[in-house]
PDBML (XML) file of the C-alpha atoms, coordinates in Angstrom:
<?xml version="1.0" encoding="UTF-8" ?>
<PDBx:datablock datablockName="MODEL"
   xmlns:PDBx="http://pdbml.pdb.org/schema/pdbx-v50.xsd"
   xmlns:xsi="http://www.w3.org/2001/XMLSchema-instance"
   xsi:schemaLocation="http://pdbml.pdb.org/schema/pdbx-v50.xsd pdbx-v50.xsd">
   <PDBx:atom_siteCategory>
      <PDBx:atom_site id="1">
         <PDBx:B_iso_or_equiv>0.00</PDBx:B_iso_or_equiv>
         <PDBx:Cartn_x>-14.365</PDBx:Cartn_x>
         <PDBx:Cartn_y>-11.103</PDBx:Cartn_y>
         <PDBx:Cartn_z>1.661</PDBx:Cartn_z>
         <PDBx:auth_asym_id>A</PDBx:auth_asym_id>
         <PDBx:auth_atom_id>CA</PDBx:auth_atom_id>
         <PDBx:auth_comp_id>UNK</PDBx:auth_comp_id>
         <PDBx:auth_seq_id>1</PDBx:auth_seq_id>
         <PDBx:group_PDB>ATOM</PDBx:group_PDB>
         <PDBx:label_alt_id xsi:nil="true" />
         <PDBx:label_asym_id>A</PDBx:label_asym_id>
         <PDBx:label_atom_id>CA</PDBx:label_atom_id>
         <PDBx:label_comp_id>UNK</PDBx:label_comp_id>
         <PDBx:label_entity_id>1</PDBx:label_entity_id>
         <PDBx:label_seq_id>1</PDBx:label_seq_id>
         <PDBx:occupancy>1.00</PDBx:occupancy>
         <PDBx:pdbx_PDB_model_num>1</PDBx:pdbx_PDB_model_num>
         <PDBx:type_symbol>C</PDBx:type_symbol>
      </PDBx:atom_site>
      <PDBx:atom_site id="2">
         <PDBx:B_iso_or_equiv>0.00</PDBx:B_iso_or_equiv>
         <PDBx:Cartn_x>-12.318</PDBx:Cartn_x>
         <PDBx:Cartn_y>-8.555</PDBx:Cartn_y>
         <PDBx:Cartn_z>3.789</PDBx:Cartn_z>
         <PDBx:auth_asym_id>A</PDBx:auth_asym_id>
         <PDBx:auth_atom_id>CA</PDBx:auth_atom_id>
         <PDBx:auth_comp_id>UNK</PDBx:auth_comp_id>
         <PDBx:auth_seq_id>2</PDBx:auth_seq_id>
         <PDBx:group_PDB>ATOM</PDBx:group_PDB>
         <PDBx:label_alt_id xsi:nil="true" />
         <PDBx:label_asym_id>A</PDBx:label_asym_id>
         <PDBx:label_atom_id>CA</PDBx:label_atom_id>
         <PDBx:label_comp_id>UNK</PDBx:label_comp_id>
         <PDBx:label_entity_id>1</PDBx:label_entity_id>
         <PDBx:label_seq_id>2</PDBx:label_seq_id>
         <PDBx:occupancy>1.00</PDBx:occupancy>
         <PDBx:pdbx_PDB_model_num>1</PDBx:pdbx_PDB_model_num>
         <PDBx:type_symbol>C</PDBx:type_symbol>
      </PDBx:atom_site>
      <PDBx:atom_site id="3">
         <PDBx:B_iso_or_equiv>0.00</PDBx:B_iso_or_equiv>
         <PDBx:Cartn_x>-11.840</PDBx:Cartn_x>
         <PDBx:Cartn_y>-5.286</PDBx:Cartn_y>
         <PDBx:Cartn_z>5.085</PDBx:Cartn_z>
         <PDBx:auth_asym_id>A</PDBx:auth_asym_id>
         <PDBx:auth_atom_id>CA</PDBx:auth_atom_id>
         <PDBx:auth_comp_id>UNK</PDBx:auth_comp_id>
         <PDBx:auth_seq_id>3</PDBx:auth_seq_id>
         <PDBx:group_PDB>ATOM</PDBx:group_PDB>
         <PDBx:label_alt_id xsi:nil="true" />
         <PDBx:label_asym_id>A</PDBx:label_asym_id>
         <PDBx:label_atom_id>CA</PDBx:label_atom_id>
         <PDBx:label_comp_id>UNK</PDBx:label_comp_id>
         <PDBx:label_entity_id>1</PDBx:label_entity_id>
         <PDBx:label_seq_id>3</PDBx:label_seq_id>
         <PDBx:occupancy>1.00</PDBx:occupancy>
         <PDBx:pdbx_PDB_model_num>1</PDBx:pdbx_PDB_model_num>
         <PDBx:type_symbol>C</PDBx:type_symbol>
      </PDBx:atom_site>
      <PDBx:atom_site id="4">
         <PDBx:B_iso_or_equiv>0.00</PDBx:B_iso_or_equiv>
         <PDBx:Cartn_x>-10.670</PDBx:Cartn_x>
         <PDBx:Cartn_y>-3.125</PDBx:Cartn_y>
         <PDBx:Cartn_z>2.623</PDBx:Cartn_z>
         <PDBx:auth_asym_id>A</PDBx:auth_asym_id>
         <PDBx:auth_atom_id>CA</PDBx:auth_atom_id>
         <PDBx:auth_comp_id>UNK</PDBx:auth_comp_id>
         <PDBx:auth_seq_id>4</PDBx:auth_seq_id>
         <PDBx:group_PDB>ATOM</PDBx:group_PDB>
         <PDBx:label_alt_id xsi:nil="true" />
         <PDBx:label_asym_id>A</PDBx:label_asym_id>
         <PDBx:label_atom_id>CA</PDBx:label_atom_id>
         <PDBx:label_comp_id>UNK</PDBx:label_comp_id>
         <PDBx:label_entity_id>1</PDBx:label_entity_id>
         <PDBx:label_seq_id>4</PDBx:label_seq_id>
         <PDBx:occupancy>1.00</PDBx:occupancy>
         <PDBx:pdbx_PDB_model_num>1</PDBx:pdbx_PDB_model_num>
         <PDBx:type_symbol>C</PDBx:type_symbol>
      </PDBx:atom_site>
      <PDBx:atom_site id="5">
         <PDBx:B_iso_or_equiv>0.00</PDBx:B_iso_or_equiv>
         <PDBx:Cartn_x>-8.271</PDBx:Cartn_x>
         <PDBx:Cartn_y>-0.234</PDBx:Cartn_y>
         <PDBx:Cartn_z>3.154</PDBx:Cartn_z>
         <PDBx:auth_asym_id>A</PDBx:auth_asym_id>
         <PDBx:auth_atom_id>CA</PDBx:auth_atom_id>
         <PDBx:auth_comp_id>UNK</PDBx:auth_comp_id>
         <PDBx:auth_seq_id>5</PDBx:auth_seq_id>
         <PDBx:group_PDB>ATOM</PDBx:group_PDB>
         <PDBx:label_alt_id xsi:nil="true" />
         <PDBx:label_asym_id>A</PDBx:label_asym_id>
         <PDBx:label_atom_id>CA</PDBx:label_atom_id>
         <PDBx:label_comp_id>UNK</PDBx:label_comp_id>
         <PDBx:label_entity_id>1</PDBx:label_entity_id>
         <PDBx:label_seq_id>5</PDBx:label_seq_id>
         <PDBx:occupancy>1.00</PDBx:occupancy>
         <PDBx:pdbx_PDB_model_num>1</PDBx:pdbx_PDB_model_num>
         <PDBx:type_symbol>C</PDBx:type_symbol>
      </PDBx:atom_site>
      <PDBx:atom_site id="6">
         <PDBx:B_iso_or_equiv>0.00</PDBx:B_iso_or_equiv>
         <PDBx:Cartn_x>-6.739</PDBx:Cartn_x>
         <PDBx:Cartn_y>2.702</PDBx:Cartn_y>
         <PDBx:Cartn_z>0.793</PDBx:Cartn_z>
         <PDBx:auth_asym_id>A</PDBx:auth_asym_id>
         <PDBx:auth_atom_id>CA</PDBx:auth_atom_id>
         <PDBx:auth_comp_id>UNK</PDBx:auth_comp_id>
         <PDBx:auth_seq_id>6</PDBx:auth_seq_id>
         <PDBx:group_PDB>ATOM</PDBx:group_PDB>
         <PDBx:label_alt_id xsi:nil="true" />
         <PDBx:label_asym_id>A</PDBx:label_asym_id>
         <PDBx:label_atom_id>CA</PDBx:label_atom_id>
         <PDBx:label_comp_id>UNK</PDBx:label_comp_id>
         <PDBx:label_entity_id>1</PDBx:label_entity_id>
         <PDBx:label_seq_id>6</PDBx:label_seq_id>
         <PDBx:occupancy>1.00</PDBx:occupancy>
         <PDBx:pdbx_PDB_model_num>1</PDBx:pdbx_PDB_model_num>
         <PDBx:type_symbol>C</PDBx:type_symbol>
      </PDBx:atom_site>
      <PDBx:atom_site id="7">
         <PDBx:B_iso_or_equiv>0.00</PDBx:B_iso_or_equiv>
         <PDBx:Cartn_x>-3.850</PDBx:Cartn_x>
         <PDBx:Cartn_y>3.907</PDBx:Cartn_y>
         <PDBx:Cartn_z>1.469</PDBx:Cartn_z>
         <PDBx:auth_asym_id>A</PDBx:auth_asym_id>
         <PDBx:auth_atom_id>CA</PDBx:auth_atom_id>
         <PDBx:auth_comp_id>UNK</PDBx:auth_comp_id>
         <PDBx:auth_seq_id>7</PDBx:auth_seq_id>
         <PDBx:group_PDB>ATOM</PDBx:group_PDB>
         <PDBx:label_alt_id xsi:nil="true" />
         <PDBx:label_asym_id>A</PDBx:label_asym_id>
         <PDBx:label_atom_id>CA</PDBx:label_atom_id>
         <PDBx:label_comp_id>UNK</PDBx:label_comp_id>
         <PDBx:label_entity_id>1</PDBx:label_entity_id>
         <PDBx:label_seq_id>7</PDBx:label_seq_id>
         <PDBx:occupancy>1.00</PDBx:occupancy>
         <PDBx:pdbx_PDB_model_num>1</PDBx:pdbx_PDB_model_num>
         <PDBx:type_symbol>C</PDBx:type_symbol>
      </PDBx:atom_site>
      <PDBx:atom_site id="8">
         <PDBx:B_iso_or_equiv>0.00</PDBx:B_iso_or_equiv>
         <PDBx:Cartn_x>-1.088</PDBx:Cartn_x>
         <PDBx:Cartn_y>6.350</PDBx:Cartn_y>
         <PDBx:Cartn_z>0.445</PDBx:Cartn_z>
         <PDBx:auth_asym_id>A</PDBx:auth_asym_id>
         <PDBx:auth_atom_id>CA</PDBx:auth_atom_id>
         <PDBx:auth_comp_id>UNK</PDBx:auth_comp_id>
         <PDBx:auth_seq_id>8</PDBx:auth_seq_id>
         <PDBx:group_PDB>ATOM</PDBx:group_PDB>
         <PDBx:label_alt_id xsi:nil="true" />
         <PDBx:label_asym_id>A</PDBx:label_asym_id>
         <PDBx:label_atom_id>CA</PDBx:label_atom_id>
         <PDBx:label_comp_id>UNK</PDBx:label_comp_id>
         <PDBx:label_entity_id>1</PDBx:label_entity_id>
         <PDBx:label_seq_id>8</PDBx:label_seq_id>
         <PDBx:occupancy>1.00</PDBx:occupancy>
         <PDBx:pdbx_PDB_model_num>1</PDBx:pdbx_PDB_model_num>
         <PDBx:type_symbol>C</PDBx:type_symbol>
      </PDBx:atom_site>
      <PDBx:atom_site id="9">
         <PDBx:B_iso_or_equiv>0.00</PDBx:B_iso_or_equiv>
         <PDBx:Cartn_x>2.172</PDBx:Cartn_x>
         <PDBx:Cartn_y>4.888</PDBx:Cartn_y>
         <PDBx:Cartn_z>-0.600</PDBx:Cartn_z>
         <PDBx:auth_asym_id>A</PDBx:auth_asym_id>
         <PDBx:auth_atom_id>CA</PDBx:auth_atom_id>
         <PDBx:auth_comp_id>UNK</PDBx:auth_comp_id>
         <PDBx:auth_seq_id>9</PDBx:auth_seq_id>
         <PDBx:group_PDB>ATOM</PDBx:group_PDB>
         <PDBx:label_alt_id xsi:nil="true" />
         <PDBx:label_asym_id>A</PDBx:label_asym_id>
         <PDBx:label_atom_id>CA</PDBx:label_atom_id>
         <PDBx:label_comp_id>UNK</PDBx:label_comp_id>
         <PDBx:label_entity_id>1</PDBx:label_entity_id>
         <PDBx:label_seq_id>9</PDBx:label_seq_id>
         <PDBx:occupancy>1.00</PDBx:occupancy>
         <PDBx:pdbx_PDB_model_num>1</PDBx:pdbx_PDB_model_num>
         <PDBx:type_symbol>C</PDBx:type_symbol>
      </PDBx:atom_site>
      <PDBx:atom_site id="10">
         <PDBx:B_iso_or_equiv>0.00</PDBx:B_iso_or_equiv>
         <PDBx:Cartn_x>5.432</PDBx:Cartn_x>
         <PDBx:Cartn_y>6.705</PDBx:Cartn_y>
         <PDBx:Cartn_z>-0.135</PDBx:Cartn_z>
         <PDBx:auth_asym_id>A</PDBx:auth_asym_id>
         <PDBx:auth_atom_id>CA</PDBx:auth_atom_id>
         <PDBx:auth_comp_id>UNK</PDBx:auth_comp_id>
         <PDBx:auth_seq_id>10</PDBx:auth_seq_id>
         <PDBx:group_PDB>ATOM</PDBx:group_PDB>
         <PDBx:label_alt_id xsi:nil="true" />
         <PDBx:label_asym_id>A</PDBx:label_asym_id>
         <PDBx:label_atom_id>CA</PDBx:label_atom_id>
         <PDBx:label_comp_id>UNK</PDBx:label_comp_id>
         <PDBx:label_entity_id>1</PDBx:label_entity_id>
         <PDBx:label_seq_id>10</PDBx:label_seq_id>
         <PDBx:occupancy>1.00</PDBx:occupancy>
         <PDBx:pdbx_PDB_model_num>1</PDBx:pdbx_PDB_model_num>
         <PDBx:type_symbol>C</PDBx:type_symbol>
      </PDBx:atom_site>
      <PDBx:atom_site id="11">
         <PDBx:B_iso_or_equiv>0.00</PDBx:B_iso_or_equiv>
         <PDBx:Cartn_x>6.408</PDBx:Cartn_x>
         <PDBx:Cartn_y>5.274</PDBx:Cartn_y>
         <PDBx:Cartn_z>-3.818</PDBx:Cartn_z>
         <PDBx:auth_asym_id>A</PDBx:auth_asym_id>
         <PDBx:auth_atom_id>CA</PDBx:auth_atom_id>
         <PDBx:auth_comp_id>UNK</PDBx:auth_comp_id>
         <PDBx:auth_seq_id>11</PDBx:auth_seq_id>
         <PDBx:group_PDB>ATOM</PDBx:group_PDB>
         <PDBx:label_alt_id xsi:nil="true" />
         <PDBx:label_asym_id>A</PDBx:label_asym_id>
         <PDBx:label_atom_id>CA</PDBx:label_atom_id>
         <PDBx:label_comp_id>UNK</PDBx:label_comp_id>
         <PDBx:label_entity_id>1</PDBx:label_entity_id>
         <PDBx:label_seq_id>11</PDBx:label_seq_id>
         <PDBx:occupancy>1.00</PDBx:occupancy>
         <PDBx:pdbx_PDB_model_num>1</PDBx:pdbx_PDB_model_num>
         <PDBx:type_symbol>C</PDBx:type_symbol>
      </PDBx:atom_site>
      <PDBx:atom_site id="12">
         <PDBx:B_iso_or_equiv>0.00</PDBx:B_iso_or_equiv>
         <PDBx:Cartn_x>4.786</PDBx:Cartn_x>
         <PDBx:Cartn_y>4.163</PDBx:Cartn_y>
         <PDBx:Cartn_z>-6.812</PDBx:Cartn_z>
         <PDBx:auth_asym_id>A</PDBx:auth_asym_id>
         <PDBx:auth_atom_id>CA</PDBx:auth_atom_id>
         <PDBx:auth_comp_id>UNK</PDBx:auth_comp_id>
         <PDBx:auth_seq_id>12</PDBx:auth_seq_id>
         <PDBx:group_PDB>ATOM</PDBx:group_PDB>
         <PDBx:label_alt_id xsi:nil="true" />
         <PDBx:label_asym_id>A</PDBx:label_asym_id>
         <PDBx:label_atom_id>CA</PDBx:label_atom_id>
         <PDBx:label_comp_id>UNK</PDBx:label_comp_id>
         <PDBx:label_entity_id>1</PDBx:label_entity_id>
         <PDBx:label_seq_id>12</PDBx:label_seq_id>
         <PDBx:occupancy>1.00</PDBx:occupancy>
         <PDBx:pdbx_PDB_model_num>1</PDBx:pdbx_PDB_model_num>
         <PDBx:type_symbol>C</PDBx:type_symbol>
      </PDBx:atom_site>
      <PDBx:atom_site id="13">
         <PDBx:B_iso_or_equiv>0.00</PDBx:B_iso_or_equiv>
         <PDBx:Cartn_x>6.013</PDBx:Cartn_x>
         <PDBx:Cartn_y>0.125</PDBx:Cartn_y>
         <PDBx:Cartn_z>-7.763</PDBx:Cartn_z>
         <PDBx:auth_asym_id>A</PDBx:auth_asym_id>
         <PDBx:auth_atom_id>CA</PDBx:auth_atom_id>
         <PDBx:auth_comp_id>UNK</PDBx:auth_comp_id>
         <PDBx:auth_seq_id>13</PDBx:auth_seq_id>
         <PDBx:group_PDB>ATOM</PDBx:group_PDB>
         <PDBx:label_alt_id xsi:nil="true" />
         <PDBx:label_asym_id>A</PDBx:label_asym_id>
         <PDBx:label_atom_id>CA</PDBx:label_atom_id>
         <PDBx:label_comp_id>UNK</PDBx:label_comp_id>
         <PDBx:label_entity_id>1</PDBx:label_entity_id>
         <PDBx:label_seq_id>13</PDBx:label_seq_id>
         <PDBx:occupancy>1.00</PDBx:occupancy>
         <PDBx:pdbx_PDB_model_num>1</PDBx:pdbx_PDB_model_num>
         <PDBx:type_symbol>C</PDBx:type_symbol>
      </PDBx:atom_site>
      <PDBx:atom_site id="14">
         <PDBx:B_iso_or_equiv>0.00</PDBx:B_iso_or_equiv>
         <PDBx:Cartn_x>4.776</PDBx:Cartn_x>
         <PDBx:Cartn_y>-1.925</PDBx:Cartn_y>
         <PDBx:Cartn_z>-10.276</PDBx:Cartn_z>
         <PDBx:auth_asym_id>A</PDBx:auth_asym_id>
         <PDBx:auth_atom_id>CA</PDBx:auth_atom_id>
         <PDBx:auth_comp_id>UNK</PDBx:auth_comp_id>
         <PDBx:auth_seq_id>14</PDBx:auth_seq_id>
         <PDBx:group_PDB>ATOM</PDBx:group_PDB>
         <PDBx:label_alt_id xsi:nil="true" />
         <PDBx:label_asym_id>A</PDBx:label_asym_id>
         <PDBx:label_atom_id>CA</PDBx:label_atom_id>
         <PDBx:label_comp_id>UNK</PDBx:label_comp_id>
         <PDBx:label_entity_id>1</PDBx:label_entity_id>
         <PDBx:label_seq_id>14</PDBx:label_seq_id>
         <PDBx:occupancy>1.00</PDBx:occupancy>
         <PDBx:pdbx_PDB_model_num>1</PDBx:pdbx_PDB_model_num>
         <PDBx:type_symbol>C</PDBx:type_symbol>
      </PDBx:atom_site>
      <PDBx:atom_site id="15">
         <PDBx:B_iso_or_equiv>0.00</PDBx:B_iso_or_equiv>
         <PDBx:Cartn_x>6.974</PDBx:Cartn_x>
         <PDBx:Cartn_y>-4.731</PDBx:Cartn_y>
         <PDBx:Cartn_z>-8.726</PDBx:Cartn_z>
         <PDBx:auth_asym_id>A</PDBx:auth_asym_id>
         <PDBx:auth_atom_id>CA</PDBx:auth_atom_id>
         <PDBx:auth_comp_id>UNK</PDBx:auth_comp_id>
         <PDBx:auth_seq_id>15</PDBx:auth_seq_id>
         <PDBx:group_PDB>ATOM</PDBx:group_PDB>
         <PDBx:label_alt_id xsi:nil="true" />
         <PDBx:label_asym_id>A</PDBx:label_asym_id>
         <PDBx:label_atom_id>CA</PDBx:label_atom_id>
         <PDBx:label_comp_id>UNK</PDBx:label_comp_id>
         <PDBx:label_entity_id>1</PDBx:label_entity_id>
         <PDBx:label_seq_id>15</PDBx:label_seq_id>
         <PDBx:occupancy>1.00</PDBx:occupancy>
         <PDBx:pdbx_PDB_model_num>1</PDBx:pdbx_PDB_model_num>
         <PDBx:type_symbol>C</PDBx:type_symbol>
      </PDBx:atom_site>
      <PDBx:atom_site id="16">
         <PDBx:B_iso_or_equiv>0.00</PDBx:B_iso_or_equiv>
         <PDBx:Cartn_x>6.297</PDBx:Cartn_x>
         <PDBx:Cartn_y>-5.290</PDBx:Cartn_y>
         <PDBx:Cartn_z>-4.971</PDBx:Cartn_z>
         <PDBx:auth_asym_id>A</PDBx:auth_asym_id>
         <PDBx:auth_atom_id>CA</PDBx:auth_atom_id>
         <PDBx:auth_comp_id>UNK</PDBx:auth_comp_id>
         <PDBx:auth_seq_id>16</PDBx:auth_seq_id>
         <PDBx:group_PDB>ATOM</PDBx:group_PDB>
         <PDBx:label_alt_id xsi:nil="true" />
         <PDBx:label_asym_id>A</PDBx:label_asym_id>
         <PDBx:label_atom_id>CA</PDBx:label_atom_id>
         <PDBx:label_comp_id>UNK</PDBx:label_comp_id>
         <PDBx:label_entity_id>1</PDBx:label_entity_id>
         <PDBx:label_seq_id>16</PDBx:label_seq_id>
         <PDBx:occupancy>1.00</PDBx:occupancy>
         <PDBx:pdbx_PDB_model_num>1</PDBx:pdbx_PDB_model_num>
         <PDBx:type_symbol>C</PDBx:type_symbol>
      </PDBx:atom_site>
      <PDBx:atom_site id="17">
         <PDBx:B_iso_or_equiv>0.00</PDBx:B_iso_or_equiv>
         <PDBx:Cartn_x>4.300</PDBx:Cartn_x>
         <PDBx:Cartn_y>-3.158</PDBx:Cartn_y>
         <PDBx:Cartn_z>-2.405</PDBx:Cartn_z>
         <PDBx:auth_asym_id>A</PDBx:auth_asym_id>
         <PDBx:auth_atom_id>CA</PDBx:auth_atom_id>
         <PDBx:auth_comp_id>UNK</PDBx:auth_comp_id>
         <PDBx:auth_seq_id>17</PDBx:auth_seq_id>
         <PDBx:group_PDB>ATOM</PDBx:group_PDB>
         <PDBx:label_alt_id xsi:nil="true" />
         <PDBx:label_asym_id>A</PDBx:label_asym_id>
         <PDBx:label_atom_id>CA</PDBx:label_atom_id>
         <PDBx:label_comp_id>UNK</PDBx:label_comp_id>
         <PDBx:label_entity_id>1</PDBx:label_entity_id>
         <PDBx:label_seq_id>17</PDBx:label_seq_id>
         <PDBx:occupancy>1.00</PDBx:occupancy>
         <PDBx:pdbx_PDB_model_num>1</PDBx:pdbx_PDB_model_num>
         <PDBx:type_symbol>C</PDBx:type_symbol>
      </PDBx:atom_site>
      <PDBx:atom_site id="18">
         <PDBx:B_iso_or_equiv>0.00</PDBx:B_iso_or_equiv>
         <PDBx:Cartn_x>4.515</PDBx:Cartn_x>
         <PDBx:Cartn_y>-4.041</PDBx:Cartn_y>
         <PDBx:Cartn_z>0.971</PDBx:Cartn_z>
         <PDBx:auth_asym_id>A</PDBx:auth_asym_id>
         <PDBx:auth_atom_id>CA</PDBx:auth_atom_id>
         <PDBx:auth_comp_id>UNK</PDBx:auth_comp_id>
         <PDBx:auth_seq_id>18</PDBx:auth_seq_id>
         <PDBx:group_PDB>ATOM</PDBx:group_PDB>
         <PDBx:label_alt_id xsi:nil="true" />
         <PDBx:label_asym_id>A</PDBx:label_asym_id>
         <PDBx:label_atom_id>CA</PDBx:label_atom_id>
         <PDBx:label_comp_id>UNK</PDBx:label_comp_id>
         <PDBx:label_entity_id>1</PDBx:label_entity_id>
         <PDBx:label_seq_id>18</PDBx:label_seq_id>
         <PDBx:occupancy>1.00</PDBx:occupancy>
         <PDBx:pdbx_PDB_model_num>1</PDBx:pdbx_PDB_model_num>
         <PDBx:type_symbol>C</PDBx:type_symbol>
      </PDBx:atom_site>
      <PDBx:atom_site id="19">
         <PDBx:B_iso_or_equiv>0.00</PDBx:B_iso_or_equiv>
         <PDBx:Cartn_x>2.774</PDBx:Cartn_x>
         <PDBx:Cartn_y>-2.430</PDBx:Cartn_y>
         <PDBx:Cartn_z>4.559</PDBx:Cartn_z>
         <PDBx:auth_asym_id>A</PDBx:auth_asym_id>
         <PDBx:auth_atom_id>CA</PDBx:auth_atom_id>
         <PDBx:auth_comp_id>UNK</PDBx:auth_comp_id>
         <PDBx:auth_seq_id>19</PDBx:auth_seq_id>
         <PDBx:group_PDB>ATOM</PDBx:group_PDB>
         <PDBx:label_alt_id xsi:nil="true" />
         <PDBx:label_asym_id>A</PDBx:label_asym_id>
         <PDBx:label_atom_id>CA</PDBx:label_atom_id>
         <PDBx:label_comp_id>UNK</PDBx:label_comp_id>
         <PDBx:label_entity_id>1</PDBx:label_entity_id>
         <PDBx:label_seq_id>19</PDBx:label_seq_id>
         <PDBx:occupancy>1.00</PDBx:occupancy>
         <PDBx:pdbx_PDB_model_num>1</PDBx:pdbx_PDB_model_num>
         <PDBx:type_symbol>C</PDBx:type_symbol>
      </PDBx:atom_site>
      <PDBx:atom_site id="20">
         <PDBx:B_iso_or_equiv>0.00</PDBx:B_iso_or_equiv>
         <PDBx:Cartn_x>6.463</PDBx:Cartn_x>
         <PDBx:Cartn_y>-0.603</PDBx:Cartn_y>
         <PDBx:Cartn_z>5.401</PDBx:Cartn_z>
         <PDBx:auth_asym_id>A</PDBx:auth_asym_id>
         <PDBx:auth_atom_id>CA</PDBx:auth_atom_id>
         <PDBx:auth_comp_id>UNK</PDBx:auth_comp_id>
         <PDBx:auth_seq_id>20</PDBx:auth_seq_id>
         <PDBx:group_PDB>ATOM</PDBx:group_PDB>
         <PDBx:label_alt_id xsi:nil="true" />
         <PDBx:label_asym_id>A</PDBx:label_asym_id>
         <PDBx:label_atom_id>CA</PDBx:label_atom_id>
         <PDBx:label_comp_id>UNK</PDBx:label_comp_id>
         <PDBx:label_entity_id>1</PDBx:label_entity_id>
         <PDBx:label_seq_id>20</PDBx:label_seq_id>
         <PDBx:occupancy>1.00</PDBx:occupancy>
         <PDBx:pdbx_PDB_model_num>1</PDBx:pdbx_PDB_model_num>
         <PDBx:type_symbol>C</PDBx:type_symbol>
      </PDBx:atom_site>
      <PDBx:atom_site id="21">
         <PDBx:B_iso_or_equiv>0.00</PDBx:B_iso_or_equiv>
         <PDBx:Cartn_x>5.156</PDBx:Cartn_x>
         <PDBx:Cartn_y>1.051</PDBx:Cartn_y>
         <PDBx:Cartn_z>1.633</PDBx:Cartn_z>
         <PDBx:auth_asym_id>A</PDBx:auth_asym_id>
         <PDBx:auth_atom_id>CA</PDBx:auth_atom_id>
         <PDBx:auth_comp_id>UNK</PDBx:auth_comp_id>
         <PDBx:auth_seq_id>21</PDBx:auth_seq_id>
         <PDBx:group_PDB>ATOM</PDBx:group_PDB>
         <PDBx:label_alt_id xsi:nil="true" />
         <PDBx:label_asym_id>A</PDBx:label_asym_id>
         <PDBx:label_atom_id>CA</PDBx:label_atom_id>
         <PDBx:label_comp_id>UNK</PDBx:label_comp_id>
         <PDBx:label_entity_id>1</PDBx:label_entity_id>
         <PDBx:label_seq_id>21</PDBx:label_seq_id>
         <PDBx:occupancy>1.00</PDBx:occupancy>
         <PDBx:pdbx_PDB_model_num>1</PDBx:pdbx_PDB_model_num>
         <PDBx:type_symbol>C</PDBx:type_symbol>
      </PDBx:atom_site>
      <PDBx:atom_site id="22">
         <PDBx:B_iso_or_equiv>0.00</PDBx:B_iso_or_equiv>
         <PDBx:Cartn_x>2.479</PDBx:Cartn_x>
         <PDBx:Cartn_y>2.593</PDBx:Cartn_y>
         <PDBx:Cartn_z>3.217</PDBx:Cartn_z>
         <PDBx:auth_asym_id>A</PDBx:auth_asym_id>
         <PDBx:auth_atom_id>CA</PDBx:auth_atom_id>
         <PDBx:auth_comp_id>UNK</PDBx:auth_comp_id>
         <PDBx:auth_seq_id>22</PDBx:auth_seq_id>
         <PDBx:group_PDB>ATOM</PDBx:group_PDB>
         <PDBx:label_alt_id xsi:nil="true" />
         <PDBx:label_asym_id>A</PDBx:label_asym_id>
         <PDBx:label_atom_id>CA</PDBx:label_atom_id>
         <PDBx:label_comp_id>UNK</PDBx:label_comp_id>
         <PDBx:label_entity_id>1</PDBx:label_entity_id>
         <PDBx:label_seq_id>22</PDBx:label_seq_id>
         <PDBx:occupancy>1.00</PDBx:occupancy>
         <PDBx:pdbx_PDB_model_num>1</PDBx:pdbx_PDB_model_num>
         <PDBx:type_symbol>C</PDBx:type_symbol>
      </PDBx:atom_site>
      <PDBx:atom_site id="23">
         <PDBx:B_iso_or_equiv>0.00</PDBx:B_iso_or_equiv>
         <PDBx:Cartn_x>2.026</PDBx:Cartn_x>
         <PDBx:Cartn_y>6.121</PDBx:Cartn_y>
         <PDBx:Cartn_z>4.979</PDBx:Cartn_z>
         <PDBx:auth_asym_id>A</PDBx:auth_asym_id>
         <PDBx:auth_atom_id>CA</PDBx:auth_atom_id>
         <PDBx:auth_comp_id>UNK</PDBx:auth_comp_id>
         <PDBx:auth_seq_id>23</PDBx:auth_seq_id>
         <PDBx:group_PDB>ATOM</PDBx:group_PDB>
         <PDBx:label_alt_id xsi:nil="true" />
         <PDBx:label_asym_id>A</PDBx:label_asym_id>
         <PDBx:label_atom_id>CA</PDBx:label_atom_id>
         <PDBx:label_comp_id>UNK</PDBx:label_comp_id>
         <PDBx:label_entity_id>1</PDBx:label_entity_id>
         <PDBx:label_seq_id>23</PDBx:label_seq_id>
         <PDBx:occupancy>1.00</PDBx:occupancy>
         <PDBx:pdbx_PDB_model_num>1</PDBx:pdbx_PDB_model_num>
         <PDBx:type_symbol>C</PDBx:type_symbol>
      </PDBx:atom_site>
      <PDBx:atom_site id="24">
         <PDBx:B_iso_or_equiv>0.00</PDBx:B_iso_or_equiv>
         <PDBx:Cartn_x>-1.432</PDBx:Cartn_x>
         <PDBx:Cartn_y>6.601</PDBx:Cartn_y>
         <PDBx:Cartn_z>5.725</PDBx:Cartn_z>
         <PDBx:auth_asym_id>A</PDBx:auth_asym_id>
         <PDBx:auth_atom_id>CA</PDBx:auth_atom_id>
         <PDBx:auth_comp_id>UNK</PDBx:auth_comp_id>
         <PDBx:auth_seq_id>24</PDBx:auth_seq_id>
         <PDBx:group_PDB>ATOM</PDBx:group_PDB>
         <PDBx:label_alt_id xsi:nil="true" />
         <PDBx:label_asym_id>A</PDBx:label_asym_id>
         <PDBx:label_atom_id>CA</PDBx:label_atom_id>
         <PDBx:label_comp_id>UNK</PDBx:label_comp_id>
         <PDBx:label_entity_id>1</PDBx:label_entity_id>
         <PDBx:label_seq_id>24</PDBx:label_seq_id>
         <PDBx:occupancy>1.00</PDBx:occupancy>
         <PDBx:pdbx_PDB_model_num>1</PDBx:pdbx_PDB_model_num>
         <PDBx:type_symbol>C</PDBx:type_symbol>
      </PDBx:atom_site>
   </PDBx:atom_siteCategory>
</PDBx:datablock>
């Protein structure tokens, strides 16, 4: 149970993704 949000990434990772990742 949450709010669910998509998002474009600046990178691809398969190893960590964090917010600063995000830019939209």
């Amino acid at each position: 149970t949450a709010v669910y949000y998509c998002v474009v990434l600046k990178y691809y990772s398969h190893y960590v993704v964090l917010r600063t990742s995000v830019s939209y």
